[in-house]
C-alpha atoms as a PDB file:
ATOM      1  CA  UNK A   1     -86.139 -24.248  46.995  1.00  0.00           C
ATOM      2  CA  UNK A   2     -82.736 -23.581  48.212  1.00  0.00           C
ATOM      3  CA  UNK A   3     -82.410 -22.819  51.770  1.00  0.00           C
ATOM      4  CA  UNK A   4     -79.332 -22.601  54.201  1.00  0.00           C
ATOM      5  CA  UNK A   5     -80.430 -24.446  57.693  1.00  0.00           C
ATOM      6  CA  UNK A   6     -79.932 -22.000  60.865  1.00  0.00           C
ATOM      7  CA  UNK A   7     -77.794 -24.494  62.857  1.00  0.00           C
ATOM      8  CA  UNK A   8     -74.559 -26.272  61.805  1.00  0.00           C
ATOM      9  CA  UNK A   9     -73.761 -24.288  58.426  1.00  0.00           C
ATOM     10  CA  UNK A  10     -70.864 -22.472  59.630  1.00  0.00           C
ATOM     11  CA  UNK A  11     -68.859 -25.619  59.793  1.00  0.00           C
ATOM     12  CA  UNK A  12     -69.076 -25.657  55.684  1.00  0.00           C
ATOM     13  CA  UNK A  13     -68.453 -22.273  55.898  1.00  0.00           C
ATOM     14  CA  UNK A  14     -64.667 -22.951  57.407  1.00  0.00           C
ATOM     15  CA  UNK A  15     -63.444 -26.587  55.972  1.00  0.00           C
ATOM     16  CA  UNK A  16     -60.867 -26.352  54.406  1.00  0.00           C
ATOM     17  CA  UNK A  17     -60.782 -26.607  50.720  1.00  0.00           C
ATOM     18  CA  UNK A  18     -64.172 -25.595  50.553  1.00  0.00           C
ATOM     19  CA  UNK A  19     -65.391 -22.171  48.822  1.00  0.00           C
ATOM     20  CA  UNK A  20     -67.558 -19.746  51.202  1.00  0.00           C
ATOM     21  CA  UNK A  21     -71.329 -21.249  51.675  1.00  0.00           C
ATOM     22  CA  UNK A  22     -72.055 -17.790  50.373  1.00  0.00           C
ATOM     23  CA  UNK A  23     -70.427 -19.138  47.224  1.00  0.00           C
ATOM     24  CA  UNK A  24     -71.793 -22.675  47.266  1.00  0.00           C
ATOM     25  CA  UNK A  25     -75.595 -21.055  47.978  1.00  0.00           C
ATOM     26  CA  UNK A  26     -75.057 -18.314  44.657  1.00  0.00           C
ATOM     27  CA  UNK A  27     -74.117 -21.269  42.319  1.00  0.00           C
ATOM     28  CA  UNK A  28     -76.870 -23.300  43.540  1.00  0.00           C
ATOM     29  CA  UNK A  29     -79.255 -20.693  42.662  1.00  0.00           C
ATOM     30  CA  UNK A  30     -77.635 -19.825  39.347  1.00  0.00           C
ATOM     31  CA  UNK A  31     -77.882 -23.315  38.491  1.00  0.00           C
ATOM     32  CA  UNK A  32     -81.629 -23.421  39.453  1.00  0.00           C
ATOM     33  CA  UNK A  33     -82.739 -20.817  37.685  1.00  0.00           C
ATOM     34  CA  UNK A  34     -80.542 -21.354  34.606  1.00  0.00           C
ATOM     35  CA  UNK A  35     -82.173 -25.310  34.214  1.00  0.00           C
ATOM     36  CA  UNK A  36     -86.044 -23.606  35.462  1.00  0.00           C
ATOM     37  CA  UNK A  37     -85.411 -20.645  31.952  1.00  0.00           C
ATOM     38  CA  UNK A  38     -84.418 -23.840  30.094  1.00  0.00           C
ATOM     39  CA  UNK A  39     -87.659 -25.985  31.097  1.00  0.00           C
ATOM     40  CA  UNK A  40     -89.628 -23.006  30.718  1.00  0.00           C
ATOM     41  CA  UNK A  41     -88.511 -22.841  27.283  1.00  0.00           C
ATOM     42  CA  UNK A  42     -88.211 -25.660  26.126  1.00  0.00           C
ATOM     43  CA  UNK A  43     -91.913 -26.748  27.567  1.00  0.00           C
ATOM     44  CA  UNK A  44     -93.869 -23.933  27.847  1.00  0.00           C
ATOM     45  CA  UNK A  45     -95.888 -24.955  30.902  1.00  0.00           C
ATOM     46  CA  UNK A  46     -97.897 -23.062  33.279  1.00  0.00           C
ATOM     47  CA  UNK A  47     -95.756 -24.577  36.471  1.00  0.00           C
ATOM     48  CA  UNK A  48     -92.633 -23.927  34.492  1.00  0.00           C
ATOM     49  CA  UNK A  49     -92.897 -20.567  34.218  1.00  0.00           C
ATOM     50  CA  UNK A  50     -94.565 -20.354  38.206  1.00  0.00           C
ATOM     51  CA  UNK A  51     -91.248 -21.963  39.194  1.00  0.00           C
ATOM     52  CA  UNK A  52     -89.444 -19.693  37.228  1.00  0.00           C
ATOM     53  CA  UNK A  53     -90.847 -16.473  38.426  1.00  0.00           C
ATOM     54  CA  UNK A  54     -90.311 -17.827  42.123  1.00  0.00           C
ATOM     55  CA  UNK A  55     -86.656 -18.449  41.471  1.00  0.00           C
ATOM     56  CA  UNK A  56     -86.372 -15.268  40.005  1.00  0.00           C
ATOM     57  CA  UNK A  57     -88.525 -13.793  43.169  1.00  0.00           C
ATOM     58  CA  UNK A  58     -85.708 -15.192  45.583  1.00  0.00           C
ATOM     59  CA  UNK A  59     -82.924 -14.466  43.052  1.00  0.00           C
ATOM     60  CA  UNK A  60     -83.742 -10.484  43.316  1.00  0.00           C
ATOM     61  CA  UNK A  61     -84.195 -10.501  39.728  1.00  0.00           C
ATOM     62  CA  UNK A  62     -88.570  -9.416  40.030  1.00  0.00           C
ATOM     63  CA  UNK A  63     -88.523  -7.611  36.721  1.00  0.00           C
ATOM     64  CA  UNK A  64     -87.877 -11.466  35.022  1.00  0.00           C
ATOM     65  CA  UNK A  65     -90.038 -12.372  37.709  1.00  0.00           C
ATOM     66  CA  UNK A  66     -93.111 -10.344  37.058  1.00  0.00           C
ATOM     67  CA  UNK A  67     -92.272 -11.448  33.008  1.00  0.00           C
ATOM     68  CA  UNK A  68     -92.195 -15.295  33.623  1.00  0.00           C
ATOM     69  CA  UNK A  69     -95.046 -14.669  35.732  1.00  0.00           C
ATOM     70  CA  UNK A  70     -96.763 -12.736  32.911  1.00  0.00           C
ATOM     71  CA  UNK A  71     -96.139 -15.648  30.427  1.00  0.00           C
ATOM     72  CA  UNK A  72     -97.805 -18.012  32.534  1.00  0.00           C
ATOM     73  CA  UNK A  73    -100.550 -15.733  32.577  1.00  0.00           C
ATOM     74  CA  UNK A  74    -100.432 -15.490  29.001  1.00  0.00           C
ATOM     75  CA  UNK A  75    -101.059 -19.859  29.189  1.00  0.00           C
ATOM     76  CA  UNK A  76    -103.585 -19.467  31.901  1.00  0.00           C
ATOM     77  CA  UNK A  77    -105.159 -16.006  32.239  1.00  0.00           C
ATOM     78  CA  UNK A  78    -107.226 -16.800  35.747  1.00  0.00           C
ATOM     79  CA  UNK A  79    -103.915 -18.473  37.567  1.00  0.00           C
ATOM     80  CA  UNK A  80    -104.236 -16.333  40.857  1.00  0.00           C
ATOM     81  CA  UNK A  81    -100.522 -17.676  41.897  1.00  0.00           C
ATOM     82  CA  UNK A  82     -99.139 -15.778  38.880  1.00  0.00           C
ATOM     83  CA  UNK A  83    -100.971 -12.295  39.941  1.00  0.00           C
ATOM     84  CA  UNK A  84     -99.638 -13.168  43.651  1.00  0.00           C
ATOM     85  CA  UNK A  85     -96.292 -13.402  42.400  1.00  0.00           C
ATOM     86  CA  UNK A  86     -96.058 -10.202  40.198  1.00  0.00           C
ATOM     87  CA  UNK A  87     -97.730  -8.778  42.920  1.00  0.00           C
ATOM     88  CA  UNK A  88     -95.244  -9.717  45.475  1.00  0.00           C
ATOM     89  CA  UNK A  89     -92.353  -8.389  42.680  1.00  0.00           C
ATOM     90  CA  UNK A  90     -93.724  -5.014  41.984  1.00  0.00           C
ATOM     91  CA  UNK A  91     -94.141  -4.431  45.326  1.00  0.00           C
ATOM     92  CA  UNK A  92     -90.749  -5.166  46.172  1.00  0.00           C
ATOM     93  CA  UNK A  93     -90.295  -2.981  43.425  1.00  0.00           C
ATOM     94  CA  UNK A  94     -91.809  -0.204  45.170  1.00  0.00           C
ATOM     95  CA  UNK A  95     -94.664  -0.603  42.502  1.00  0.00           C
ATOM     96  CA  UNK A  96     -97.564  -0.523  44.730  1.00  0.00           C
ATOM     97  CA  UNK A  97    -100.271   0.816  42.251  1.00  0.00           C
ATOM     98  CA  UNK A  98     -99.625  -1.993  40.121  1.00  0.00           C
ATOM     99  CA  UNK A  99     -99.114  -4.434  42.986  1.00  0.00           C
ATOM    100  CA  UNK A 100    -102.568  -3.799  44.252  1.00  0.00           C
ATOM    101  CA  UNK A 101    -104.406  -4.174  41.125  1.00  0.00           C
ATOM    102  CA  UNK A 102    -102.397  -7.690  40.780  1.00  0.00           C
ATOM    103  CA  UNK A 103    -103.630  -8.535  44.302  1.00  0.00           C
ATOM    104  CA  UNK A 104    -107.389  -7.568  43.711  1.00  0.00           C
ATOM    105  CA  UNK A 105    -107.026 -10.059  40.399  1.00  0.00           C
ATOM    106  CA  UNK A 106    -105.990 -12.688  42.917  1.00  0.00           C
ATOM    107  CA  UNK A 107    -108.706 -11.878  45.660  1.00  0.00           C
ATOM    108  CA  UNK A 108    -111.191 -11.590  42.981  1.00  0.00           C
ATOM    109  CA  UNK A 109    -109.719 -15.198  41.290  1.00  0.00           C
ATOM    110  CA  UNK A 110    -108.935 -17.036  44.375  1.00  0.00           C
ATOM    111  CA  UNK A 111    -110.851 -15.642  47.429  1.00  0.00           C
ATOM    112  CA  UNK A 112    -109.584 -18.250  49.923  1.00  0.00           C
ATOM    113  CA  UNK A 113    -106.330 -17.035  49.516  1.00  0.00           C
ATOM    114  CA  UNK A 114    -106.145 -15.163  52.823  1.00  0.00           C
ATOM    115  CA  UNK A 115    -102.703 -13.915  52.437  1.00  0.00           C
ATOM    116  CA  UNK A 116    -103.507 -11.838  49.131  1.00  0.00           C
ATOM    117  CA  UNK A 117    -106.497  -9.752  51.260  1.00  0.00           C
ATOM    118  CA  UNK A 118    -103.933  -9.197  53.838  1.00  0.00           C
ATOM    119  CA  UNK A 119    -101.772  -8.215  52.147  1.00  0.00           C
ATOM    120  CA  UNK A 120    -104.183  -5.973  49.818  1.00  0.00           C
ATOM    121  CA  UNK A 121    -105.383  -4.688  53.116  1.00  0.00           C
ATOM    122  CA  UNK A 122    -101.888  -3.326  53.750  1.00  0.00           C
ATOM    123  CA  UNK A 123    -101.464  -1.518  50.691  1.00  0.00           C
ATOM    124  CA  UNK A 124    -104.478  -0.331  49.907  1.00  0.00           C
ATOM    125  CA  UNK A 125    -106.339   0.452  53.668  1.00  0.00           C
ATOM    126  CA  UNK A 126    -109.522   1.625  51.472  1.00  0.00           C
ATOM    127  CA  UNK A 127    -109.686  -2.644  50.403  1.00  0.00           C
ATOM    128  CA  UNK A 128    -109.748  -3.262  54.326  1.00  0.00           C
ATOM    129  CA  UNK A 129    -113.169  -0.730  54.681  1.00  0.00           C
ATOM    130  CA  UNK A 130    -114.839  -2.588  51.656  1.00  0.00           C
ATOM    131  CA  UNK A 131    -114.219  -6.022  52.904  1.00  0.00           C
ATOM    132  CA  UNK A 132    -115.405  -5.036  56.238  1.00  0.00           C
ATOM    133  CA  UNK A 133    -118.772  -3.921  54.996  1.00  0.00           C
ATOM    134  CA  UNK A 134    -119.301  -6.418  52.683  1.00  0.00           C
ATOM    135  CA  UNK A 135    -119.369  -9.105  55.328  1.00  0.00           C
ATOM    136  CA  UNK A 136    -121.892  -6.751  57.068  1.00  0.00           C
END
C-alpha cells in the first residue's frame, strides 16, 4: 500500500519542478489499482481480487470494492477477509444491515478474528449480549 510518511513530505511538496504530493499520491493510486483490475482479470485469483477490493477500499470507490470482494467470494465462498472487506465498504456506505450480516459471516468463518466481533459489537449491540452469554 501507498502511504505518505508524517515527517519530511512537505519538502516534495515545494521543489521545484515537482507536481503537488497530492498529485504524485492520486497517480500512484490510479496506477495501482488500474495494474491490480488488470491482474484480477487477467488471473482470476482469490488474492487478486482481495488486493483489488482493498485498493478500491482506500481509493473511496467501496461499491467496486464490495464487487471485487464479491468475486473473490464467488472463487472461495468461506474467505472471511472478503466478508471483512465488504463489510468494512457497506458500512462506510452507511449500509449497516448488510455490513453486519457480512461481519457475522466472518465471526462465524474466522472466529479469531477479534476485530470483526468488535466491530460487530459496535453495530449491532444485541451481538455484544449474545457473545457475553455464550462464554457464560
Amino acid at each position: 500500500m501507498l502511504s505518505v510518511s508524517p515527517h519530511g513530505w512537505h519538502k516534495y511538496a515545494t521543489r521545484p519542478g515537482l507536481p503537488p504530493i497530492g498529485t504524485i499520491v492520486a497517480t500512484s493510486s490510479i496506477d495501482q489499482v488500474h495494474r491490480a483490475e488488470l491482474d484480477a482479470k487477467n488471473s482470476s485469483s482469490v488474492d487478486d481480487y482481495l488486493k483489488l477490493s482493498v485498493l478500491y477500499y482506500h481509493s473511496q470507490q467501496y461499491e467496486k470494492c464490495i464487487q471485487a470482494a464479491h468475486d473473490a467470494l464467488g472463487l472461495r465462498p468461506n474467505l472471511a477477509e472478503a466478508y471483512a472487506n465488504m463489510a468494512a465498504a457497506l458500512h462506510t456506505l452507511g449500509r449497516d444491515d448488510e455490513a453486519i450480516t457480512a461481519l457475522r459471516e466472518v465471526v462465524r468463518l474466522r472466529p479469531d478474528m477479534a476485530f470483526a466481533k468488535t466491530d460487530l459489537e459496535i453495530l449491532d449491540p444485541s451481538a455484544a449480549i449474545r457473545t457475553r452469554s455464550e462464554r457464560m
